[in-house]
Protein backbone atom coordinates (compact mmCIF):
# COMPACT_ATOMS: atom_id res chain seq x y z
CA UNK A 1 -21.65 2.27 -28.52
CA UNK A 2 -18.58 3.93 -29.87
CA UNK A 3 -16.12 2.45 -32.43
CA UNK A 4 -13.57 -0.10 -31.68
CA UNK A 5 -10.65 1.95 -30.99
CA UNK A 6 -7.91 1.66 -33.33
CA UNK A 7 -5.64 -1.39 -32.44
CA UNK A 8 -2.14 -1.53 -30.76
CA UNK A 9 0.46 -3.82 -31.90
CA UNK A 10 1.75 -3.32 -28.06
CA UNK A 11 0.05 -5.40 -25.50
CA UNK A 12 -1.18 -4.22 -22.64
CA UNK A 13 0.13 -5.30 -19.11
CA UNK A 14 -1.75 -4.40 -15.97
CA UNK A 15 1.75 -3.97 -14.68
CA UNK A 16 4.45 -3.28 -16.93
CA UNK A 17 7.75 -3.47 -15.41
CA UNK A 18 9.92 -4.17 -18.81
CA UNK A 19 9.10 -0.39 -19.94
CA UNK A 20 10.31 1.28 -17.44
CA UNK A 21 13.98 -1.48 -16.99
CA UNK A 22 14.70 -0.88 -20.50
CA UNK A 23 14.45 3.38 -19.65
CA UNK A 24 17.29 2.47 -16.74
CA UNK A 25 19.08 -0.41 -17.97
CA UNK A 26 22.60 1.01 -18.22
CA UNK A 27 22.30 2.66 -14.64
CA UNK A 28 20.45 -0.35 -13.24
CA UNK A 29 23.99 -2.38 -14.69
CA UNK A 30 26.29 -0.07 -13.54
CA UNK A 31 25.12 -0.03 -10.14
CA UNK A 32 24.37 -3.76 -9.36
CA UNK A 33 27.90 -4.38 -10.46
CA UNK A 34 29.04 -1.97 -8.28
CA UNK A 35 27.59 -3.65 -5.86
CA UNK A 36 29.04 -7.26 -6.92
CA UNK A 37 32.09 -5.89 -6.92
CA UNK A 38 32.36 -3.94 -3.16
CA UNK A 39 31.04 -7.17 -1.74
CA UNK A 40 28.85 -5.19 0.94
CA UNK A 41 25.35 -7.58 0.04
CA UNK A 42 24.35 -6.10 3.30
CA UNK A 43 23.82 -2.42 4.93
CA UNK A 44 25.96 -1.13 2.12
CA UNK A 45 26.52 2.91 1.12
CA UNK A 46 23.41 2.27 -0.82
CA UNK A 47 20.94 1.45 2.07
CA UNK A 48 22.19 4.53 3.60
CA UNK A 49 21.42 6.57 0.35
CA UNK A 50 18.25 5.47 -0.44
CA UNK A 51 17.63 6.20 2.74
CA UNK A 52 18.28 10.02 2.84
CA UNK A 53 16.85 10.11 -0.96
CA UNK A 54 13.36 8.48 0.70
CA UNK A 55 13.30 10.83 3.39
CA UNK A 56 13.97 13.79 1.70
CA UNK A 57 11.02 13.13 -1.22
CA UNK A 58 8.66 12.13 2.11
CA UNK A 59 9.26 15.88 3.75
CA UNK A 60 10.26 13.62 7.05
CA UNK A 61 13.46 13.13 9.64
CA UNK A 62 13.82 9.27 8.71
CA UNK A 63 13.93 6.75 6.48
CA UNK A 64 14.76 3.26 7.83
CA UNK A 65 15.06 0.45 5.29
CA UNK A 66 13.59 -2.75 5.43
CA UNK A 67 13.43 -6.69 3.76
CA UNK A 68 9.44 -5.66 3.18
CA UNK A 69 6.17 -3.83 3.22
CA UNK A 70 5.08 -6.49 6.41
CA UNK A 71 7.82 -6.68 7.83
CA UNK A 72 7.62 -2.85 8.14
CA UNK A 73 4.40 -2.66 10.10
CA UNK A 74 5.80 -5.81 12.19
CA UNK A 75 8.90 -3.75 13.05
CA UNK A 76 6.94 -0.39 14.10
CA UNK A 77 4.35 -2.37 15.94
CA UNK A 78 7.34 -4.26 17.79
CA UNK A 79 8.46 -0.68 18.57
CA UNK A 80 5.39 -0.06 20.01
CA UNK A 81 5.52 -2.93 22.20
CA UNK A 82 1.46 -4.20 20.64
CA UNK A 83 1.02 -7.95 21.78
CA UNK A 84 -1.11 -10.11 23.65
CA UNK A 85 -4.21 -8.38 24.93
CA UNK A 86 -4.28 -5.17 22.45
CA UNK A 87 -6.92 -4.46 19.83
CA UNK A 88 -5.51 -3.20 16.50
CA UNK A 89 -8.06 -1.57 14.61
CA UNK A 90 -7.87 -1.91 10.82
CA UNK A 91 -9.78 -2.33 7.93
CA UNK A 92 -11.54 -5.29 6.04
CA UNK A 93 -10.86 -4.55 2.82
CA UNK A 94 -7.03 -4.98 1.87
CA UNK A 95 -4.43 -6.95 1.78
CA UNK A 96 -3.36 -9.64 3.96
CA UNK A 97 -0.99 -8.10 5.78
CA UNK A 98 -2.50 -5.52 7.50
CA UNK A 99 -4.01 -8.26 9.81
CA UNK A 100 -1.85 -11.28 9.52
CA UNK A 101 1.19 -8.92 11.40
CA UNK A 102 -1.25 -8.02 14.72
CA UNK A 103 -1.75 -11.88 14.89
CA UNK A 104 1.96 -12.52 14.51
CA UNK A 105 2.59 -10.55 17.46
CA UNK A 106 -0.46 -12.14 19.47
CA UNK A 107 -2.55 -9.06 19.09
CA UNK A 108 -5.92 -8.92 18.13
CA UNK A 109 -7.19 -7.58 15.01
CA UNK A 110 -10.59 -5.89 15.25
CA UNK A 111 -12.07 -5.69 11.24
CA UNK A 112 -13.85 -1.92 10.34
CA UNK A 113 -15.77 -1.06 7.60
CA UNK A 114 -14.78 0.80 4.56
CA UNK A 115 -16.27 3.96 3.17
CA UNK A 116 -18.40 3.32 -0.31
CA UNK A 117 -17.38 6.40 -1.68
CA UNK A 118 -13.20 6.74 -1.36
CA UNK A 119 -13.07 2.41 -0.10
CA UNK A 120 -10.41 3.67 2.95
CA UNK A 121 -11.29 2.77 6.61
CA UNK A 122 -15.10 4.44 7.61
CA UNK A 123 -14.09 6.39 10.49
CA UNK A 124 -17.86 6.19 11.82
CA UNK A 125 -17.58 2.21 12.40
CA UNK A 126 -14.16 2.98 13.44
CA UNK A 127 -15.19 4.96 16.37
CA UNK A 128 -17.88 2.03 16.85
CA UNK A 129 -15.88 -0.22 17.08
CA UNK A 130 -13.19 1.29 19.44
CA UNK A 131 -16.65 1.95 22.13
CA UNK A 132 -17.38 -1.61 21.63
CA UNK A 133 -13.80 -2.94 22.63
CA UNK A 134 -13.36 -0.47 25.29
CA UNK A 135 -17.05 -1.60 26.50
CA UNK A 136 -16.60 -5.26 26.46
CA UNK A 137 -13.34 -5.08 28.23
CA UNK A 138 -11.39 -7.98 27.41
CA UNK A 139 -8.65 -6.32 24.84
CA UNK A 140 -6.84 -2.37 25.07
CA UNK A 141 -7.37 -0.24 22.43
CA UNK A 142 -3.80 0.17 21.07
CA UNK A 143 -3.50 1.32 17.71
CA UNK A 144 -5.29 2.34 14.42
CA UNK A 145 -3.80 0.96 10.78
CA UNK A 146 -4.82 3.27 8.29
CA UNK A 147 -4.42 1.70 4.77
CA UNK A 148 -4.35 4.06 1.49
CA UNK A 149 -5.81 1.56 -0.86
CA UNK A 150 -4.71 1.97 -3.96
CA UNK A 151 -2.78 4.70 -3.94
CA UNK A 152 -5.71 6.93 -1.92
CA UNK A 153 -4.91 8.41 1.57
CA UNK A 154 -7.02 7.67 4.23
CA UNK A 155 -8.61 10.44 6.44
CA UNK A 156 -5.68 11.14 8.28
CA UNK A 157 -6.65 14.12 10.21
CA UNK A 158 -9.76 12.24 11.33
CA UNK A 159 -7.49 9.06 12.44
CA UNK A 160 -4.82 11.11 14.35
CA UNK A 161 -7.89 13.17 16.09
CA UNK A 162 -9.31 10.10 17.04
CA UNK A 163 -6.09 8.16 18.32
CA UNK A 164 -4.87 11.22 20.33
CA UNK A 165 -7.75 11.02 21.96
CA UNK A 166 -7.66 7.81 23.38
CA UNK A 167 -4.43 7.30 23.54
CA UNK A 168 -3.44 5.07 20.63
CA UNK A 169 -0.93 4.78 17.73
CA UNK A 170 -1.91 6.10 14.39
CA UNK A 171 0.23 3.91 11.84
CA UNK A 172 0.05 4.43 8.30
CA UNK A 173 0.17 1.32 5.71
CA UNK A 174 0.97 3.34 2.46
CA UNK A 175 2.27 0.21 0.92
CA UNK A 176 -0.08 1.15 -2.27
CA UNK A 177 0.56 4.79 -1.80
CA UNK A 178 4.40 5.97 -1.56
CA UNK A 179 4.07 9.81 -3.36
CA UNK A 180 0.64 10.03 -2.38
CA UNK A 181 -0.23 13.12 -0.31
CA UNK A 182 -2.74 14.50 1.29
CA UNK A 183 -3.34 18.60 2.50
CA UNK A 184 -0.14 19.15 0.86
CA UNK A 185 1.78 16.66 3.23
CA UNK A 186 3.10 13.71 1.60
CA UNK A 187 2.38 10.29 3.21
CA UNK A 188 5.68 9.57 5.82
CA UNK A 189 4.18 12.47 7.46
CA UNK A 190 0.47 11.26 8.53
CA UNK A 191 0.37 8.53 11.84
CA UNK A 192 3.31 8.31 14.11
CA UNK A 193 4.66 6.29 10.92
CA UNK A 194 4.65 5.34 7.58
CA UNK A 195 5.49 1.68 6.61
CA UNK A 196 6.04 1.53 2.73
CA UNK A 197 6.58 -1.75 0.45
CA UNK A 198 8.94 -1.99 -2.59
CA UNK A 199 7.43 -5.15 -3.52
CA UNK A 200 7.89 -4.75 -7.58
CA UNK A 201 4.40 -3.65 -8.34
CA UNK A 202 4.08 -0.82 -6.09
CA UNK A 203 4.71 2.53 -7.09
CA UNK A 204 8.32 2.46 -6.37
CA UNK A 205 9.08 -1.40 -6.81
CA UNK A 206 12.22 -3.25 -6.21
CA UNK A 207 13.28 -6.80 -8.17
CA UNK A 208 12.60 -8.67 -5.28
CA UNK A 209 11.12 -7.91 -1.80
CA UNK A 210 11.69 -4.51 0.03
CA UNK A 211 9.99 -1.74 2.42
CA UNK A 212 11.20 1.22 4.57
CA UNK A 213 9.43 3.13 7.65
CA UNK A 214 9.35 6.84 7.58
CA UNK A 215 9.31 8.86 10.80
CA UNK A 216 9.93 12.36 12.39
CA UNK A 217 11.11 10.73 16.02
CA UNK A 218 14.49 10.28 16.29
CA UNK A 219 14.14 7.95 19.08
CA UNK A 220 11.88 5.51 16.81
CA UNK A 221 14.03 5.55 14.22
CA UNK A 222 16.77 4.27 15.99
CA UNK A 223 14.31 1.57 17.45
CA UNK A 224 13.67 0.50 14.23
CA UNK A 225 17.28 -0.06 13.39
CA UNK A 226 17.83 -2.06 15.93
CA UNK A 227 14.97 -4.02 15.51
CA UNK A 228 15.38 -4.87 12.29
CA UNK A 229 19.36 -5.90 13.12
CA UNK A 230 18.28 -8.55 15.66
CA UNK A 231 17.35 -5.83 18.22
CA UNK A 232 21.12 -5.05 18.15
CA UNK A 233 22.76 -2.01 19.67
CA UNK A 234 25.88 0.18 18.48
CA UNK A 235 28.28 -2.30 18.91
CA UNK A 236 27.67 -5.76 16.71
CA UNK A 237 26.54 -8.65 18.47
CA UNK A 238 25.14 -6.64 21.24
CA UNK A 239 21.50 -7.46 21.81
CA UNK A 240 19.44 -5.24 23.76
CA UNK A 241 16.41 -6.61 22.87
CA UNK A 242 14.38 -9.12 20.94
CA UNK A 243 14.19 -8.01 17.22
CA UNK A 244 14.11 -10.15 13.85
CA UNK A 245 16.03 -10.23 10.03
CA UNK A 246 14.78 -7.50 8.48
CA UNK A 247 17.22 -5.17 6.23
CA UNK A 248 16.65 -4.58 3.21
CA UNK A 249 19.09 -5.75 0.66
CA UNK A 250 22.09 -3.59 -0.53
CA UNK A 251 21.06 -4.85 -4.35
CA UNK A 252 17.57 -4.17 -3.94
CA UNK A 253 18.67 -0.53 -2.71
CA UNK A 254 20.84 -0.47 -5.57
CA UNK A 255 18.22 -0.63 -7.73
CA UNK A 256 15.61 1.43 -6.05
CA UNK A 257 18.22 4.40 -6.51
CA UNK A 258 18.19 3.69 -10.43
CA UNK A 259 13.88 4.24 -9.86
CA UNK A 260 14.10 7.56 -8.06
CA UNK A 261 15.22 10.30 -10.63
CA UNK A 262 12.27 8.67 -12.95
CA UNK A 263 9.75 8.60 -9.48
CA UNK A 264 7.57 12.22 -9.44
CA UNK A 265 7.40 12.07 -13.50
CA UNK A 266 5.77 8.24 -13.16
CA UNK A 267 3.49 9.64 -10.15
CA UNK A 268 2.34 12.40 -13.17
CA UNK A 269 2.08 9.94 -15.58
CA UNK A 270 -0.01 7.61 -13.01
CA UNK A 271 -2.33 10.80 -12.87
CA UNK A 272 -2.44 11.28 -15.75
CA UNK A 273 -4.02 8.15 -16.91
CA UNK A 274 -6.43 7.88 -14.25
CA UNK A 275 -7.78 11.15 -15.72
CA UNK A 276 -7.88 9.39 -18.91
CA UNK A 277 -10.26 6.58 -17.66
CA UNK A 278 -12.17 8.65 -15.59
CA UNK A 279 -13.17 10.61 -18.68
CA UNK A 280 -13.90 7.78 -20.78
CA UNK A 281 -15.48 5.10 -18.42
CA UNK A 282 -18.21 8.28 -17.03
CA UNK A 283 -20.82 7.51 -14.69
CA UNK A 284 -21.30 3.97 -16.43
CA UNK A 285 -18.53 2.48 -13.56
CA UNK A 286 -18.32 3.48 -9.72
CA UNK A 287 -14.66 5.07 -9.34
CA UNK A 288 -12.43 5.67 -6.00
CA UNK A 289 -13.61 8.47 -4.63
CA UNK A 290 -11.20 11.68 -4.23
CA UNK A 291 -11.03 13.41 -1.39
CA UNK A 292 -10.54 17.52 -1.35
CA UNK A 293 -6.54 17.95 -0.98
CA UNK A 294 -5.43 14.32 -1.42
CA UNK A 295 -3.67 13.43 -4.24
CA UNK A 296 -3.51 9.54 -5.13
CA UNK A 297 -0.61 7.36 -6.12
CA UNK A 298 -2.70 5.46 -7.95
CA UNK A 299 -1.19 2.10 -6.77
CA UNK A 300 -4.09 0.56 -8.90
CA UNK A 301 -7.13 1.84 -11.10
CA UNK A 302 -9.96 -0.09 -9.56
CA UNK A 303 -13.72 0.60 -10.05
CA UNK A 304 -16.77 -1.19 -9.11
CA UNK A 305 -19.31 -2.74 -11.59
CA UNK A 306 -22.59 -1.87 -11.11
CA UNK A 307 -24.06 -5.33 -10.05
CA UNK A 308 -21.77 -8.41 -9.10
CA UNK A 309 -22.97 -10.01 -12.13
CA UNK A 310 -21.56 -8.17 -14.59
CA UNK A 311 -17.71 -9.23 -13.23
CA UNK A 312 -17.75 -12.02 -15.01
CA UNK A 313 -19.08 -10.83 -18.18
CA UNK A 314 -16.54 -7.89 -18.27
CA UNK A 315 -13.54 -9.67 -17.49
CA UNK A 316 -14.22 -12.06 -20.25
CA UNK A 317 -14.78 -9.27 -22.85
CA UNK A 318 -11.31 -7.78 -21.48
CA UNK A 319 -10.21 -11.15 -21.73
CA UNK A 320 -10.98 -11.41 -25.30
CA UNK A 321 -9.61 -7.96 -26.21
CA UNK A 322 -6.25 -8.17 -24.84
CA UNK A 323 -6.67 -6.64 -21.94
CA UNK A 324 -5.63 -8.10 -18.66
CA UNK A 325 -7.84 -7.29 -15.23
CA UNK A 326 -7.13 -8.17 -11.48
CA UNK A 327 -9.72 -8.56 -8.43
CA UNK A 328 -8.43 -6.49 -5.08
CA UNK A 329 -9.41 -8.31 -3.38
CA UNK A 330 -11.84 -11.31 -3.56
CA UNK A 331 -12.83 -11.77 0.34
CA UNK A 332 -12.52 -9.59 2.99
CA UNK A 333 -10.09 -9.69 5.62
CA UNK A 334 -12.79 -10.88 8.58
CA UNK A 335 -14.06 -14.10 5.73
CA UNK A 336 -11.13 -15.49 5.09
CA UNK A 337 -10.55 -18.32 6.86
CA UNK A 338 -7.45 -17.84 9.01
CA UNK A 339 -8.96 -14.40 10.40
CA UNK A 340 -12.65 -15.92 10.77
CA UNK A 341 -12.33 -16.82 14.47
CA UNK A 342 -11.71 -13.32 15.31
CA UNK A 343 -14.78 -11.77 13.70
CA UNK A 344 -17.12 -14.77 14.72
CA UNK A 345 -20.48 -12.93 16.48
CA UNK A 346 -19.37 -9.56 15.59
CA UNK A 347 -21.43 -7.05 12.78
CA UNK A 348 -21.54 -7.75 9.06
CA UNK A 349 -19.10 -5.73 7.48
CA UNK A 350 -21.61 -4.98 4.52
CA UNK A 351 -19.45 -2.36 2.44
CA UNK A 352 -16.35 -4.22 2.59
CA UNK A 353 -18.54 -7.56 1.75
CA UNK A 354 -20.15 -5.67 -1.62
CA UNK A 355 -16.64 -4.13 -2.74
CA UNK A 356 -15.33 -7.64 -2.84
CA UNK A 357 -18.04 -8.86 -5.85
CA UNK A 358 -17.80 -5.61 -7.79
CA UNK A 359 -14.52 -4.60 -7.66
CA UNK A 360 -12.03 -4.91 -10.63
CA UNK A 361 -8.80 -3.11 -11.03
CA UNK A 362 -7.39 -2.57 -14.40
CA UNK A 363 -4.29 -1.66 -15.94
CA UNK A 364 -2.48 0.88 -14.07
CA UNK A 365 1.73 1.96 -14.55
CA UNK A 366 3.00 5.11 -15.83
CA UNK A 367 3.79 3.47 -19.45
CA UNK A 368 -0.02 2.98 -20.49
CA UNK A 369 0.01 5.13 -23.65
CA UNK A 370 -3.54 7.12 -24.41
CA UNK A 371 -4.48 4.43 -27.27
CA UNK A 372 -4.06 1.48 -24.58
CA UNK A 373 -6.61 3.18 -22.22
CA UNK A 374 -8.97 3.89 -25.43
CA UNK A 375 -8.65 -0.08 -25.34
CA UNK A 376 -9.00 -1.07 -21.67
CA UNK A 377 -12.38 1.70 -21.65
CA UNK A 378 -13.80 -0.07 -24.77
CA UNK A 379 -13.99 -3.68 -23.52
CA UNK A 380 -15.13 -2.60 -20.08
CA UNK A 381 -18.81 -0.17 -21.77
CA UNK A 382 -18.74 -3.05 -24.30
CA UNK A 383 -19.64 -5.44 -21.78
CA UNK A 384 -21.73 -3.19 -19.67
């Protein structure tokens, strides 16, 4: 066992938001006053320029803002007219979301597998489990949510290959993963869209709630608009067709603009210090998995222990050194309770179920200085 590393009289966060405000502050007064002071709390000049600024660093046609990551992939499934009767195929492991919106809508999630290696959607059990719904009958095959956990794209080319073929919609949940890209094509440009979160964590965070969809089709992005304006038209108060409340605030766009000249520097420095703990943690810890020609976000750090047993032990010796962990996530998607009934009689998920007693995520934000990681790497082969 190595030496204690020296210590820090900075603690560590396993999200430190107060580093970066205090880099901005100024700007991030200047502009929210700006905004008190036009009075335009909604669809203001600053939607529309975070809008172009999102689009542009994405490579794609369209940026549509939005009040959040879920209401995102609520808005581009409403688009695609998914309800009662469709299968949306999606992963176990990840957030809530991905599943509760198909439900919402009175669609069906259908729970796949993860790959052990990279912990994205296993496009084996994916094809599986498309054969089994088309066999049995009872729901349409209708789309394909590929999550990039933690900052990782999924197999995209493997997703859109398989959802041209029969006829589905590839939609992308990079809510972890905005500046991620994969084959030299940034994430906005994988799926028939991209539905991105700015919930303050994420990799471009907000104060607040916040999303956007990015899209190439001109036609979808002007769906979205009105979808997310009460399925409004042109003309104000002009319903065309059913839609909901969500825009994203002018404030919270406001803000997001302050974020953006800092953005590809913090995406470096996010790289940077996953190198960091790769190097130090070794083969003692199961990593994430890189694929050839993606490059992660790194949303989150996360690594698996290597026996469900030794969670425990390692988050208390974190505990005791200072340094703070998290658990993404606990249960899978198809064990918690509220999605139960729709997995009941169907396979065990078995990589998804594993992932959720090893996993541990540590701390991850581009303001983690070299010592801190020396720190975070110590308690963790301490304890192992």
């Amino acid at each position: 066992m190595t030496a204690a590393p020296e210590s820090s009289s900075r603690p560590i966060a396993l999200f430190d938001m107060k580093a970066q405000q205090s880099l901005i502050r100024g700007e991030l007064d200047r502009r929210i006053a700006s905004v008190l002071d036009s009075g335009r709390f909604v669809q203001g000049p600053e939607v529309d320029e975070l809008e172009r600024q999102l689009a542009a660093f994405a490579g794609c046609k369209h940026a549509v803002g939005v009040s959040s990551g879920t209401d995102a992939l609520q808005i581009t499934m409403m688009a695609e007219g998914i309800g009662r009767g469709d299968a949306v195929f999606l992963p176990a492991f990840t957030y809530t979301a991905t599943a509760e919106v198909p439900l919402v809508l009175g669609a069906t999630p259908v729970f796949v597998d993860v790959d052990p290696q990279s912990f994205n959607i296993d496009i084996a059990d994916l094809k599986r489990r498309i054969a089994t719904v088309k066999a049995e009958g009872r729901l349409r095959p209708r789309a394909v949510v590929g999550v990039d956990l933690f900052g990782l794209p999924a197999d995209w080319p493997a997703i859109e290959a398989i959802c041209a073929e029969e006829g589905m919609f590839a939609l992308d949940d990079a809510a972890q993963a905005f500046g991620a890209s994969l084959d030299g094509k940034r994430l906005g440009r994988w799926g028939g869209a991209a539905a991105l979160s700015f919930y303050p964590t994420k990799t471009l965070g907000c104060y607040g709630d916040g999303g956007a969809i990015l899209t190439d089709s001109d036609e979808k992005a002007e769906l979205y608009r009105s979808l997310r304006t009460h399925g409004e038209g042109k003309q104000r108060y002009e319903v065309l067709r059913t839609g909901m409340n969500g825009r994203l605030d002018t404030i919270q766009a406001a803000i997001l603009l302050c974020k953006m000249p800092l953005f590809e520097e913090e995406l470096r420095s996010r790289a940077r210090i996953a190198g960091w703990y790769a190097e130090r943690l070794g083969n003692r810890v199961q990593t994430q998995a890189q694929r050839p020609g993606a490059e992660s976000a790194w949303g989150l750090y996360s690594i698996t222990l290597p026996e469900a047993a030794d969670r425990p032990r390692v988050q208390e010796a974190c505990k005791a050194a200072g340094v703070p962990t998290g658990i993404y996530y606990p249960l899978p998607l198809h064990h918690q309770p509220a999605y139960r009934p729709h997995h009941e009689g169907a396979a065990s998920l078995p990589v998804s179920e594993d992932l959720c007693t090893r996993i541990l995520s540590l701390p991850m934000h581009p303001y983690l200085d070299e010592s801190q990681a020396d720190r975070v790497c110590h308690a963790i082969l301490s304890a192992l």
